[in-house]
N, C-alpha and C. Protein backbone atom coordinates (compact mmCIF):
# COMPACT_ATOMS: atom_id res chain seq x y z
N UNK A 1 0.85 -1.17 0.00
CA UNK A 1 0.00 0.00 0.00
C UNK A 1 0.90 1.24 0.00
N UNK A 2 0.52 1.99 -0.85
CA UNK A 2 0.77 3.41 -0.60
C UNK A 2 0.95 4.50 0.13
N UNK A 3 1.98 5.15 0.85
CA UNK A 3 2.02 6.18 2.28
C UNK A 3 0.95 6.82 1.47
N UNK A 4 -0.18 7.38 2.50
CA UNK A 4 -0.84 8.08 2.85
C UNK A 4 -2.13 7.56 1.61
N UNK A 5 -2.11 6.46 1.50
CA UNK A 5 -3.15 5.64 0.87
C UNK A 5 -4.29 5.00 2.01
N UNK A 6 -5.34 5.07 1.76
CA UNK A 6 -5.95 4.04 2.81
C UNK A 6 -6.60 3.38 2.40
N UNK A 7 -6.91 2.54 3.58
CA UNK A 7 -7.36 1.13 3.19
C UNK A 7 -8.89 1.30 3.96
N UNK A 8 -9.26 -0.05 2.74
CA UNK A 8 -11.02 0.03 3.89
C UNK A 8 -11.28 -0.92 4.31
N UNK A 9 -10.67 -1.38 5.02
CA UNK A 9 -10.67 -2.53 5.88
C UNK A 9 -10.56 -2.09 7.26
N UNK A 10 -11.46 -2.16 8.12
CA UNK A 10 -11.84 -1.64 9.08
C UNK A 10 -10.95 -2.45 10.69
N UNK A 11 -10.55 -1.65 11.35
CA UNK A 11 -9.52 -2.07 12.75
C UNK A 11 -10.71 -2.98 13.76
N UNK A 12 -10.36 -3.56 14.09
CA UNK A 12 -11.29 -4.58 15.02
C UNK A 12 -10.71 -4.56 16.50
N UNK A 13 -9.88 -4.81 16.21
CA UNK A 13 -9.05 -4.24 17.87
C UNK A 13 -7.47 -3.99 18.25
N UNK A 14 -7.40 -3.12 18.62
CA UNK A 14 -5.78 -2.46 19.22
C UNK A 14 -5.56 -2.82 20.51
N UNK A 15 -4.45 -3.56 20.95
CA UNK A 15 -3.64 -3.55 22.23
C UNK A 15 -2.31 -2.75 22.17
N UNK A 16 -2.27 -2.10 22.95
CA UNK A 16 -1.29 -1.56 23.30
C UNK A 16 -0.81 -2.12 24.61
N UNK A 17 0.26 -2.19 24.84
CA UNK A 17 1.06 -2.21 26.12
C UNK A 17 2.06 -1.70 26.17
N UNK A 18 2.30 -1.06 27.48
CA UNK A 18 3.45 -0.24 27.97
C UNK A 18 2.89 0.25 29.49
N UNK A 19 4.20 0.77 30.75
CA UNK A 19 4.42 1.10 31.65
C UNK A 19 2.81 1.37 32.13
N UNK A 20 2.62 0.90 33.32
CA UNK A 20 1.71 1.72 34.16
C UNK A 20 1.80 2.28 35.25
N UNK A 21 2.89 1.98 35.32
CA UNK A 21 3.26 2.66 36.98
C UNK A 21 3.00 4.11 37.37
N UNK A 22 3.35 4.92 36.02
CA UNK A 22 2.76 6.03 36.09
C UNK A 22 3.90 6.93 36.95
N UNK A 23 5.43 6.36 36.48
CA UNK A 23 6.37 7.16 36.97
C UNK A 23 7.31 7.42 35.97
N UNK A 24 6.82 7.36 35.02
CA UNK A 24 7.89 8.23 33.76
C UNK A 24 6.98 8.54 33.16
N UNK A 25 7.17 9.73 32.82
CA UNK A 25 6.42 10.98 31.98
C UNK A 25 6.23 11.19 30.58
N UNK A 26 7.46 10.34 30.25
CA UNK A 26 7.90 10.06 28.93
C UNK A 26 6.88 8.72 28.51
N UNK A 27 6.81 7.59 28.98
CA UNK A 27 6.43 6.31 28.99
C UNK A 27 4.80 7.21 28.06
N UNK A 28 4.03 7.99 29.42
CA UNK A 28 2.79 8.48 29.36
C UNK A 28 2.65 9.34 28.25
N UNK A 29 3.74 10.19 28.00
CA UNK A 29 3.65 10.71 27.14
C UNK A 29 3.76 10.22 25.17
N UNK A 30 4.37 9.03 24.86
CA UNK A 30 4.35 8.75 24.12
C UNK A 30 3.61 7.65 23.47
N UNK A 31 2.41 7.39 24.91
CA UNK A 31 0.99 6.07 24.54
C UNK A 31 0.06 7.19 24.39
N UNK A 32 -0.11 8.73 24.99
CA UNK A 32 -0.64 9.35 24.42
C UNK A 32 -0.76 10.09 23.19
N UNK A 33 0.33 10.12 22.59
CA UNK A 33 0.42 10.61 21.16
C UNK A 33 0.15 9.26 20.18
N UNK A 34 0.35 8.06 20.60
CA UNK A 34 0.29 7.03 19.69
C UNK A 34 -1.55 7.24 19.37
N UNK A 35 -1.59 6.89 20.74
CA UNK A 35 -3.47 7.00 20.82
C UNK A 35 -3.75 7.97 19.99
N UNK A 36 -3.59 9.66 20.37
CA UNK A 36 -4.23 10.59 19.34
C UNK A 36 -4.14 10.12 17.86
N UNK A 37 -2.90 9.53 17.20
CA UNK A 37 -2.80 9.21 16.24
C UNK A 37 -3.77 8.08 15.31
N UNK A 38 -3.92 7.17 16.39
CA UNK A 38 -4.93 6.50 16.13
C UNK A 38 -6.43 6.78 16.08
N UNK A 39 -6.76 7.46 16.92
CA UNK A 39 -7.95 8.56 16.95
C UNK A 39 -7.94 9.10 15.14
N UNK A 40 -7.22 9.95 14.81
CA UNK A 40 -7.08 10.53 14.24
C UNK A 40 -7.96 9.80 12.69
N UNK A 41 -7.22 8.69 12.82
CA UNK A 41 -7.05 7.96 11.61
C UNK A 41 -8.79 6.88 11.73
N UNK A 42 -9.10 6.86 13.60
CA UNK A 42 -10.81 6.79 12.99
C UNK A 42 -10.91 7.65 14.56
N UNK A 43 -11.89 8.62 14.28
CA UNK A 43 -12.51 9.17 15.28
C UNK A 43 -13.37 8.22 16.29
N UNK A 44 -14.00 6.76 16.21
CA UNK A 44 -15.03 6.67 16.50
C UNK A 44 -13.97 5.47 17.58
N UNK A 45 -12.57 5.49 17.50
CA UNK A 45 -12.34 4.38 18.13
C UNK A 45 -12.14 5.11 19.64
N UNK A 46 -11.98 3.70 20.71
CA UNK A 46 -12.29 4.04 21.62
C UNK A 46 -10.96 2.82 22.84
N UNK A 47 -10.65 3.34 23.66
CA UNK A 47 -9.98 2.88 24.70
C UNK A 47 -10.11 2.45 25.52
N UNK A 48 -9.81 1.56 26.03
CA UNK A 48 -10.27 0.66 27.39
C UNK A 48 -8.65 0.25 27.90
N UNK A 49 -8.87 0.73 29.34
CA UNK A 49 -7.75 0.26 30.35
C UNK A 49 -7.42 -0.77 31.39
N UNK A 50 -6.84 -1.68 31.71
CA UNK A 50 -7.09 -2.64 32.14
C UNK A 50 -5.85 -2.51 33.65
């Protein structure tokens, strides 16, 4: 596929993992930009924390 081509095949589910301890700033800071990014690319998705 093509950069900045998309596809229509729709995401069914994302895991992410990384740090929860919630003592590096950095850790937090860069699952939050991943997320916006993903947002981005569908507004309607949604997050769950475990």
């Amino acid at each position: 596929m093509k950069k900045n081509q998309k596809s229509n095949k729709k995401i069914k589910s994302i895991t992410l993992l990384g740090s929860s301890s919630g003592r590096n700033a950095g850790d937090a800071a860069l699952l939050n930009s991943i997320m916006a990014d993903l947002k981005k690319l569908d507004p309607n998705l949604t997050f769950s924390y475990q």
